[in-house]
Protein backbone atom coordinates (compact mmCIF):
# COMPACT_ATOMS: atom_id res chain seq x y z
CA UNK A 1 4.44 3.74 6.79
CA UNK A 2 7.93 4.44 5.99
CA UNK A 3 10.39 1.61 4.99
CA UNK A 4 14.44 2.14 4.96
CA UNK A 5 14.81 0.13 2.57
CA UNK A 6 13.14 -0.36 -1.21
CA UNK A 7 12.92 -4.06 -1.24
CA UNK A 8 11.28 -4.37 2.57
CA UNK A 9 8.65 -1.75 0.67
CA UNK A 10 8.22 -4.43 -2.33
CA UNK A 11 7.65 -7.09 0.02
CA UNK A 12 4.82 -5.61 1.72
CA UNK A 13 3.16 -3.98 -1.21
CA UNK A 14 2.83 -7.36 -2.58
CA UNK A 15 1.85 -9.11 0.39
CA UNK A 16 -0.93 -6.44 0.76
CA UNK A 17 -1.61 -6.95 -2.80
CA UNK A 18 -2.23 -10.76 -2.98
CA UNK A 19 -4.19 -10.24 0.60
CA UNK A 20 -6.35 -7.90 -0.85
CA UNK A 21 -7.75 -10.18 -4.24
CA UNK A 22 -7.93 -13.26 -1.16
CA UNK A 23 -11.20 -14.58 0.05
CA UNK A 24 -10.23 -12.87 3.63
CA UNK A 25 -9.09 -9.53 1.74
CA UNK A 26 -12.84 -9.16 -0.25
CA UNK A 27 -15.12 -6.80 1.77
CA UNK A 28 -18.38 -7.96 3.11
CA UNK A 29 -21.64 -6.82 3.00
CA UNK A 30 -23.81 -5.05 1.04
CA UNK A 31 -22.68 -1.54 1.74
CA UNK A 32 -19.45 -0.39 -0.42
CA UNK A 33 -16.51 0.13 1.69
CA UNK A 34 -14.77 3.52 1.52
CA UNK A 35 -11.88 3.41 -1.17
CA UNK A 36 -9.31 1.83 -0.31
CA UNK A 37 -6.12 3.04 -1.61
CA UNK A 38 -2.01 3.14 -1.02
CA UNK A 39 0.18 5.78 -2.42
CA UNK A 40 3.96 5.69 -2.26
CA UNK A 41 6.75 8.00 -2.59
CA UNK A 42 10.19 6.27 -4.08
CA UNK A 43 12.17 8.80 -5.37
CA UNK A 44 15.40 6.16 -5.68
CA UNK A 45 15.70 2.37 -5.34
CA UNK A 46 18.39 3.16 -3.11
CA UNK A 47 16.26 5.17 -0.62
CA UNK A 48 13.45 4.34 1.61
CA UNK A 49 10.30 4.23 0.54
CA UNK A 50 6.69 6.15 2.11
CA UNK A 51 3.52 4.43 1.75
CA UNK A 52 0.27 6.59 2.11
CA UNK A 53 -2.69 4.15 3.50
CA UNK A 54 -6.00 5.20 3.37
CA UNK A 55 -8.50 4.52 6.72
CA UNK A 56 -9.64 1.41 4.75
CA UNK A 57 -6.41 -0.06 3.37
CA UNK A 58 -4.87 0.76 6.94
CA UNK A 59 -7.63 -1.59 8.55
CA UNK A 60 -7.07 -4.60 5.81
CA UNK A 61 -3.74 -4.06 6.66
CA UNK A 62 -3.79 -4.41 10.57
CA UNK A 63 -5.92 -7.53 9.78
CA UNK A 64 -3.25 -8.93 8.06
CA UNK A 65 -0.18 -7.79 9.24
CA UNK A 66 -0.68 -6.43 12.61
CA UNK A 67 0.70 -4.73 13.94
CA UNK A 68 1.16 -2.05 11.36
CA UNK A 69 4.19 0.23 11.83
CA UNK A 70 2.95 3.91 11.34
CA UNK A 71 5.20 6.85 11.39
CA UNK A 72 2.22 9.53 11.53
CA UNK A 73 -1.08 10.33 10.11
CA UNK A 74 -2.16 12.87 7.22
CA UNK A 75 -4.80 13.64 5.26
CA UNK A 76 -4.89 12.76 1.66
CA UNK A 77 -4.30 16.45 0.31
CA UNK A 78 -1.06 16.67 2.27
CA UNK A 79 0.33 13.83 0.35
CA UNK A 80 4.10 15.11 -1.04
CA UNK A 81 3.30 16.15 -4.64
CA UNK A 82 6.09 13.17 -6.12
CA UNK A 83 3.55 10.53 -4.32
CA UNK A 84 1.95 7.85 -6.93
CA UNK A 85 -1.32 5.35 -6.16
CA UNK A 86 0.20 2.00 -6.44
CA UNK A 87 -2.68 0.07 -4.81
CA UNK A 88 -6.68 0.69 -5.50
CA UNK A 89 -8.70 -1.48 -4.10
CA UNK A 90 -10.59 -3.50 -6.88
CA UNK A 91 -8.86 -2.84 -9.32
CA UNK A 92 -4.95 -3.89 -8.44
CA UNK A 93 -4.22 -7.78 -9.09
CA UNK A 94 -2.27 -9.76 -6.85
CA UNK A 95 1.90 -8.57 -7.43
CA UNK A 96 4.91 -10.94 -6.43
CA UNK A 97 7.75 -9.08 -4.59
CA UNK A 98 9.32 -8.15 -8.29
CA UNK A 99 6.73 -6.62 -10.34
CA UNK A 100 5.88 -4.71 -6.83
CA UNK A 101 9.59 -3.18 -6.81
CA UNK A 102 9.10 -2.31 -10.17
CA UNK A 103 6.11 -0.39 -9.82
CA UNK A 104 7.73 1.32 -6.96
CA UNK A 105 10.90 2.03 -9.22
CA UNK A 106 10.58 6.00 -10.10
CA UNK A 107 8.79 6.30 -13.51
């Protein structure tokens, strides 16, 4: 997913975030999902931002916020080397729209 602008980037991170630790976010059943992950690439606040969905964070995501604006497809090993996970499944609390855009900020 590509975003034009940093802050439109923030917003969904941390919509995906809280949607994610929700009741309808958990997974079901007894069989462990595959991981579910988002990577981004921010090299400025003032540029847009690329977020990297993995199969399973691209489904949570559609049954969210569908429809789910995707520029094109790659596999994980193509990911641009400046690319950072920012979401993991499990293990990322729920963010509000600021600590999102910081975590997108460049490190």
């Amino acid at each position: 997913m590509e975003f034009a602008h940093h802050d439109e980037a923030a917003a969904f991170v941390a919509a995906l975030s809280r949607f994610l630790v929700s009741p309808k976010g958990s997974p079901s059943g007894s069989r462990k999902p595959p991981p579910l992950e988002v990577w981004a690439r921010s090299p400025v606040a003032s540029e847009g931002v690329a977020l990297f969905l993995s199969d399973t964070a691209l489904v949570a995501a559609k049954k969210e916020f569908s429809p789910v604006p995707i520029a094109r497809t790659i596999k994980r090993e193509a990911l641009p080397d400046e690319s950072f996970l920012i979401i993991e499944g499990g293990v990322t609390p729920a963010w509000g729209a600021a600590e999102a855009s910081a975590r997108l900020s460049p490190r």
